[in-house]
Protein backbone atom coordinates (compact mmCIF):
# COMPACT_ATOMS: atom_id res chain seq x y z
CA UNK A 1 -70.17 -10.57 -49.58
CA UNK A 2 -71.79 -8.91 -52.07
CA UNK A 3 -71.68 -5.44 -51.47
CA UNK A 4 -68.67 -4.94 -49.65
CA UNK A 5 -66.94 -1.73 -50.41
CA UNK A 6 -63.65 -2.52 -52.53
CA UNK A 7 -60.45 -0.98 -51.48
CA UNK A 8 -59.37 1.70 -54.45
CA UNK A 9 -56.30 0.77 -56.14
CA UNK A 10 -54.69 4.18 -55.26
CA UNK A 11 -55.47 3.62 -51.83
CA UNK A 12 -53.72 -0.25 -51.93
CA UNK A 13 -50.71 1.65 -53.77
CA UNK A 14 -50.33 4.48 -51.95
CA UNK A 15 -50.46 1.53 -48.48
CA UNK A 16 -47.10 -0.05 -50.39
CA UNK A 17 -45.56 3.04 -50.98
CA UNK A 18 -45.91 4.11 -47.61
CA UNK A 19 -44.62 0.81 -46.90
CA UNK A 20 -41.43 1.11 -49.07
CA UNK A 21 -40.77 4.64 -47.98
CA UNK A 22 -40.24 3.73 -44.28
CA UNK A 23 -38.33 0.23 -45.17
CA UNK A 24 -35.88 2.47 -47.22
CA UNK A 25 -35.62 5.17 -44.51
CA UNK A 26 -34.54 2.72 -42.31
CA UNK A 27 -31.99 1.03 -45.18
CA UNK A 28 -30.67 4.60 -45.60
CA UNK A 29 -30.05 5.44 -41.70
CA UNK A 30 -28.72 1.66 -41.29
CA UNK A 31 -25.89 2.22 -43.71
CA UNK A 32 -24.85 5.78 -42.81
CA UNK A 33 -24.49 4.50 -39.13
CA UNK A 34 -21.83 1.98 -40.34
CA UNK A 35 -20.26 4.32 -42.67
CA UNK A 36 -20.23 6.89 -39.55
CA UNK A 37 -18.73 3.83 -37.13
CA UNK A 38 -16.47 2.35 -39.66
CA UNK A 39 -12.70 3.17 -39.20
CA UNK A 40 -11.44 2.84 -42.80
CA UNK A 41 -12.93 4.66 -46.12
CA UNK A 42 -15.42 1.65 -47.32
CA UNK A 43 -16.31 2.59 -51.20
CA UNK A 44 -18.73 0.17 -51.30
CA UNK A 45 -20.29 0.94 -47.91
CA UNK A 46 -20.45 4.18 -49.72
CA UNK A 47 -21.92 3.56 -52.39
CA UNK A 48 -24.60 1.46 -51.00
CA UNK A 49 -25.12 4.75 -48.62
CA UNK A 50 -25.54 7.01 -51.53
CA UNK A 51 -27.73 4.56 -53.18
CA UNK A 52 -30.23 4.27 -50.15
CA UNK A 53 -30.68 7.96 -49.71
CA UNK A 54 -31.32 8.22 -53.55
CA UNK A 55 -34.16 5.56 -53.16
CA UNK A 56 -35.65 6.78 -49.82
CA UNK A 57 -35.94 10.83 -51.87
CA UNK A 58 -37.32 9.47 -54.63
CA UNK A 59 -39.89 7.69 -53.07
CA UNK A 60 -40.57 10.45 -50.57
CA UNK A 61 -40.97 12.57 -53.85
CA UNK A 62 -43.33 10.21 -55.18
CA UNK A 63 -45.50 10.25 -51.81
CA UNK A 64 -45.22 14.14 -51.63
CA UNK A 65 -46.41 14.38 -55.77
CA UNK A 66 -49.17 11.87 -54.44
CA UNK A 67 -49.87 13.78 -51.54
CA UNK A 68 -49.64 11.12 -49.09
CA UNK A 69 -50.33 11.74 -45.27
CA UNK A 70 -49.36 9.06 -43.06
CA UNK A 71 -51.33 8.30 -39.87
CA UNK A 72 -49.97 7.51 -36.94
């Protein structure tokens, strides 16, 4: 109880971001799979689309700068 090893806080953070990156890769592919089935120009699908890809490279920037390897 005493002496247990604490987790680091980069290791806790770099757990989240590892986290967010794969819950926005899968936003990202979700939305251009309905803007690749949907029959009509969508604007906001779009958007939404652009917005999701913008997240998931900034993130994967962010893992990259923190030189993140993820275990599988």
């Amino acid at each position: 109880m005493f002496f247990r090893k604490k987790q680091s806080v980069r290791s806790v953070y770099d757990d989240k971001l590892i986290c967010l990156l794969n819950q926005a890769r899968a936003d990202w592919f979700k939305n251009r799979d309905l803007l690749r089935l949907s029959f009509e120009q969508n604007n906001e699908l779009e958007a939404q689309t652009k917005a999701a890809q913008a997240k998931y490279f900034f993130l994967f920037r962010e893992a990259k700068k923190r030189q993140i390897r993820i275990k599988e």
